[in-house]
C-alpha atoms as a PDB file:
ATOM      1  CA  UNK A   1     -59.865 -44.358 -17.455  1.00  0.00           C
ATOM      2  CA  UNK A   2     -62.195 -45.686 -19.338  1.00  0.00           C
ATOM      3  CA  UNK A   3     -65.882 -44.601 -20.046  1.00  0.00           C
ATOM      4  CA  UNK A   4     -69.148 -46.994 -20.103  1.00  0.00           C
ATOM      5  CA  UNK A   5     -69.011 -47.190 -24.101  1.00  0.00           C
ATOM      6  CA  UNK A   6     -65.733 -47.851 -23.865  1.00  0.00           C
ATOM      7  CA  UNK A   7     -66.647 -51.243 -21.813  1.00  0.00           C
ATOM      8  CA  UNK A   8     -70.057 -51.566 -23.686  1.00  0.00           C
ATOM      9  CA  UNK A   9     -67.955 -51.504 -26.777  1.00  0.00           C
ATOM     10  CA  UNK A  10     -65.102 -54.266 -25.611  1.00  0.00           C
ATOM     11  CA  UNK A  11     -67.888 -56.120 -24.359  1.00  0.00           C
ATOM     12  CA  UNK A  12     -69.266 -56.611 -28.175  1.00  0.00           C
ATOM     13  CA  UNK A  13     -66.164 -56.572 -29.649  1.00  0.00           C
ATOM     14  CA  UNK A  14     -64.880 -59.717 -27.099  1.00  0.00           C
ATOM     15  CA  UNK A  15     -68.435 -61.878 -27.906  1.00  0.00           C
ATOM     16  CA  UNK A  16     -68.482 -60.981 -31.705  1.00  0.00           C
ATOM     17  CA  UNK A  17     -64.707 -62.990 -31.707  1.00  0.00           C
ATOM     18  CA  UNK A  18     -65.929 -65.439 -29.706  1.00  0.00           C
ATOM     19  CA  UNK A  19     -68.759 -66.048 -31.806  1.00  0.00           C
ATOM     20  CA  UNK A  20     -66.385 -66.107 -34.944  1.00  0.00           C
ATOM     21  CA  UNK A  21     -64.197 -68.297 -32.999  1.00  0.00           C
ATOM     22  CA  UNK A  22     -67.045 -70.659 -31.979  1.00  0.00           C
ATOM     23  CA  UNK A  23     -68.747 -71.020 -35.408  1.00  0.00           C
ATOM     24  CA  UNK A  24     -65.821 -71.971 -37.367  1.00  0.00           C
ATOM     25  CA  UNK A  25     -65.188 -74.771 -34.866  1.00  0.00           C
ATOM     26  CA  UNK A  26     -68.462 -75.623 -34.930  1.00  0.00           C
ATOM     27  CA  UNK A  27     -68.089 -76.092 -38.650  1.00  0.00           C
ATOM     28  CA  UNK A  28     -65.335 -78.419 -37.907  1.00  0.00           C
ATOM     29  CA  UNK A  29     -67.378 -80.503 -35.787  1.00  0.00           C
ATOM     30  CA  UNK A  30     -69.318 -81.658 -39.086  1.00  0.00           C
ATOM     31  CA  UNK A  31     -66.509 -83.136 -40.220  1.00  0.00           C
ATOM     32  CA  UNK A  32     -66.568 -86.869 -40.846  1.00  0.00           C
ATOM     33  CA  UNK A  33     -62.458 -86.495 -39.566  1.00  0.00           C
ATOM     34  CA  UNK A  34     -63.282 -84.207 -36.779  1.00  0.00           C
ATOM     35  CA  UNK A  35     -60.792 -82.095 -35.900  1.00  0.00           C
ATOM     36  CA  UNK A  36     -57.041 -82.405 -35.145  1.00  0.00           C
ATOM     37  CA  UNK A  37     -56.948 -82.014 -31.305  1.00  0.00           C
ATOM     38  CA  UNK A  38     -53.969 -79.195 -30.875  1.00  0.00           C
ATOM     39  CA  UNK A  39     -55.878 -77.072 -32.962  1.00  0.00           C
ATOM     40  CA  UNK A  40     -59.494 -77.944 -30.881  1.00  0.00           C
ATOM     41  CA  UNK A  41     -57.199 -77.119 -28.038  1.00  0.00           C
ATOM     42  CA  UNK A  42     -56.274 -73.641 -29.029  1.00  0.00           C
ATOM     43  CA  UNK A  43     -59.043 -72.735 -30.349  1.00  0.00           C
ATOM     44  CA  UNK A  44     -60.846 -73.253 -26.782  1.00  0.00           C
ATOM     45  CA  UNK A  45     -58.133 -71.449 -24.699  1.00  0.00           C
ATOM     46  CA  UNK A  46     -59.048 -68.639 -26.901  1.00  0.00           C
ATOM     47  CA  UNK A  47     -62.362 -68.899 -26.295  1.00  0.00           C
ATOM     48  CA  UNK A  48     -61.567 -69.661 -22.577  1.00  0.00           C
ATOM     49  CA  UNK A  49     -59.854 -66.103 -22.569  1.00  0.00           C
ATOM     50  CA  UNK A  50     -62.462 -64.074 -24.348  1.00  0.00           C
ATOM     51  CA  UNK A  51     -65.050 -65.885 -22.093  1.00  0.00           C
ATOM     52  CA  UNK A  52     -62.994 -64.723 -18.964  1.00  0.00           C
ATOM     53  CA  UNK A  53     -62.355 -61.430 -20.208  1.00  0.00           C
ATOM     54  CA  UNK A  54     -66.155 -60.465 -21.497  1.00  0.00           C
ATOM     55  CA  UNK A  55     -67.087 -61.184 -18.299  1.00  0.00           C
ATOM     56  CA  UNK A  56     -64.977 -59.290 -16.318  1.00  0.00           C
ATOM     57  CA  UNK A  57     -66.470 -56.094 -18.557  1.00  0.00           C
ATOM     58  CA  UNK A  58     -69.628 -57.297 -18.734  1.00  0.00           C
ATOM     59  CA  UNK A  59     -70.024 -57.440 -14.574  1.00  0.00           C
ATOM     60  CA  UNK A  60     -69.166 -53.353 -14.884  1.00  0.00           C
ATOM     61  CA  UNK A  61     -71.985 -52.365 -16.774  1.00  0.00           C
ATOM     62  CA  UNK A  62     -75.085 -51.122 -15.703  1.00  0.00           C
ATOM     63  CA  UNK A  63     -77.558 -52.518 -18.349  1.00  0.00           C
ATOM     64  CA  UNK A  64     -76.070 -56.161 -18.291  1.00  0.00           C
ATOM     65  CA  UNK A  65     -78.853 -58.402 -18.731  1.00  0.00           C
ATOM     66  CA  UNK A  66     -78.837 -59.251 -22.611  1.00  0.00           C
ATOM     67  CA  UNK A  67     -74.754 -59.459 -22.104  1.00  0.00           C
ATOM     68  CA  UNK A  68     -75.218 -62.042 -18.820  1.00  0.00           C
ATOM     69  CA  UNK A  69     -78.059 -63.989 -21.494  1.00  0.00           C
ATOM     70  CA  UNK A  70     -74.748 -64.104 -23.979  1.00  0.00           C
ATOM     71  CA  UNK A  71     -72.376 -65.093 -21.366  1.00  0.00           C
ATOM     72  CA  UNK A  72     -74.843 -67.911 -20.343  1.00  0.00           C
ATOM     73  CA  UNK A  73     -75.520 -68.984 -24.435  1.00  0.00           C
ATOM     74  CA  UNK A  74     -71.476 -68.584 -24.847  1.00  0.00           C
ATOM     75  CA  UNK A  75     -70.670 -70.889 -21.840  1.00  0.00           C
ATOM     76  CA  UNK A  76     -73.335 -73.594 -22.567  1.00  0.00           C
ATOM     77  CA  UNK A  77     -71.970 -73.784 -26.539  1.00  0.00           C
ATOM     78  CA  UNK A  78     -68.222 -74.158 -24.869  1.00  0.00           C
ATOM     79  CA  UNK A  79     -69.423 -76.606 -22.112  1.00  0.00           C
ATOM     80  CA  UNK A  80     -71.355 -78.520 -24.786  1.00  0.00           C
ATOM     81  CA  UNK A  81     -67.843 -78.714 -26.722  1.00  0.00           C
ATOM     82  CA  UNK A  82     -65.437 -79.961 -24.196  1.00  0.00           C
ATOM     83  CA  UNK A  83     -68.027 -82.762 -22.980  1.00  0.00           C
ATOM     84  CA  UNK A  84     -67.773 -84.615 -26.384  1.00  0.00           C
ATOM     85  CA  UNK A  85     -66.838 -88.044 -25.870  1.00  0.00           C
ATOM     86  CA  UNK A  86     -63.612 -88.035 -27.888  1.00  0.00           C
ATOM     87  CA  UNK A  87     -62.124 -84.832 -25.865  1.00  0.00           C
ATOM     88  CA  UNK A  88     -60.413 -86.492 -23.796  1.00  0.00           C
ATOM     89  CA  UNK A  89     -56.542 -87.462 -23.359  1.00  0.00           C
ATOM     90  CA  UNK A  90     -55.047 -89.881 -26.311  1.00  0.00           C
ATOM     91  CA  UNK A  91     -57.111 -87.905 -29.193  1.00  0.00           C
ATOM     92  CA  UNK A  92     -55.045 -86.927 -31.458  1.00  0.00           C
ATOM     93  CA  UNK A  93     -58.196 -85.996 -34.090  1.00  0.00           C
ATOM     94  CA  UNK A  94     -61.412 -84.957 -32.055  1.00  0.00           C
ATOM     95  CA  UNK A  95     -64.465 -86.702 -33.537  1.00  0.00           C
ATOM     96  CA  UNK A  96     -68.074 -85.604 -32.585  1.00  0.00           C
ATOM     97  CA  UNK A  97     -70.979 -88.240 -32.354  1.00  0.00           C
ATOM     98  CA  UNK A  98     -74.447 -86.748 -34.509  1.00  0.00           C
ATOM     99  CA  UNK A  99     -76.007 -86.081 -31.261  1.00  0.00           C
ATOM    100  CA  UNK A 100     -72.876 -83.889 -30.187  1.00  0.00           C
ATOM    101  CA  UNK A 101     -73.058 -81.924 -33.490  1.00  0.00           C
ATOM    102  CA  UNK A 102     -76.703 -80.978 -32.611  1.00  0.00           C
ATOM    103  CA  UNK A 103     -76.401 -80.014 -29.790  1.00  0.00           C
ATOM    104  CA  UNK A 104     -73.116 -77.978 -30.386  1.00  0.00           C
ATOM    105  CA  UNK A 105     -75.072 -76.462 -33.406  1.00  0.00           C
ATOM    106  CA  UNK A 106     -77.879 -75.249 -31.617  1.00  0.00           C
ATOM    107  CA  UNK A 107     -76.067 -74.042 -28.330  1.00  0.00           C
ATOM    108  CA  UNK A 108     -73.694 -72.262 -31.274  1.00  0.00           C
ATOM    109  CA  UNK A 109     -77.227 -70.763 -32.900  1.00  0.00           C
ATOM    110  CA  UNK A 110     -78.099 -69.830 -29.798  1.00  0.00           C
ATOM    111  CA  UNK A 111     -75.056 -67.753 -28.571  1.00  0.00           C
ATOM    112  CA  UNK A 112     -75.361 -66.587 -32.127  1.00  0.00           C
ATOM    113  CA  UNK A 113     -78.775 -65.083 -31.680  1.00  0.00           C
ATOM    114  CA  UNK A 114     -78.019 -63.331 -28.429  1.00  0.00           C
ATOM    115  CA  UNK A 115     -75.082 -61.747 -29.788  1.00  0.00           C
ATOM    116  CA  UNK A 116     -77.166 -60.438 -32.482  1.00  0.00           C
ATOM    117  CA  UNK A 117     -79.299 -59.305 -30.163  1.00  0.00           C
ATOM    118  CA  UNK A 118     -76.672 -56.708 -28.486  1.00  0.00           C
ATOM    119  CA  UNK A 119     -75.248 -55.945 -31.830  1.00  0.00           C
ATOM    120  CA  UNK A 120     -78.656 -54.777 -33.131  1.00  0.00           C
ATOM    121  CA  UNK A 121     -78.879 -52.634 -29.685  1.00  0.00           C
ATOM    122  CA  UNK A 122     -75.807 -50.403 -30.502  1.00  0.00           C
ATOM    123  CA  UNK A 123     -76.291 -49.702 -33.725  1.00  0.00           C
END
């Protein structure tokens, strides 16, 4: 069975990926070629999974409000993503408009910050 830190530790470990995950696409995103759509497309069921699984862990711990703030920043960033106007079926290279990058970059920044956030909790 497994103890509190045991979750509290997953629980970082699952939104530090995602954050790794999430910034290196949003690098991509800059890219005057975008991004070739299989790989935009595994690189969100990834972050589809982590997102499902942090949140399973999260919902078990006691303290959970900086993780649920995370959760919220994590989902917004991913929502933010799949909305771009060039998502959708017949892509094969995913372009993002300047006004998608922004916002992608600061929904990104903003997960980013409320990761750091936990991370500097637990050290």
């Amino acid at each position: 069975m497994k103890t509190p830190d045991d979750i509290l530790r997953e629980s970082i470990d699952l939104l530090a990926e995602a954050h790794a995950v999430i910034s290196n696409l949003q690098v991509w995103t800059e890219k005057p070629d975008g991004i070739e759509k299989s790989k935009l497309m595994k690189d969100y069921r990834r972050l589809d999974v982590l997102y499902r699984t942090a949140k399973e862990k999260i919902n078990l711990l006691e303290n959970k409000r900086n993780y649920e703030l995370a959760l919220n920043a994590f989902n917004k960033a991913m929502t933010i993503l799949v909305d771009a106007e060039n998502f959708g079926y017949g892509h094969e290279w995913v372009t993002f408009s300047m006004l998608e990058q922004t916002n992608f970059l600061f929904a990104v920044q903003e997960f980013e910050s409320k990761v750091f956030v936990i991370v500097g909790e637990h050290k």
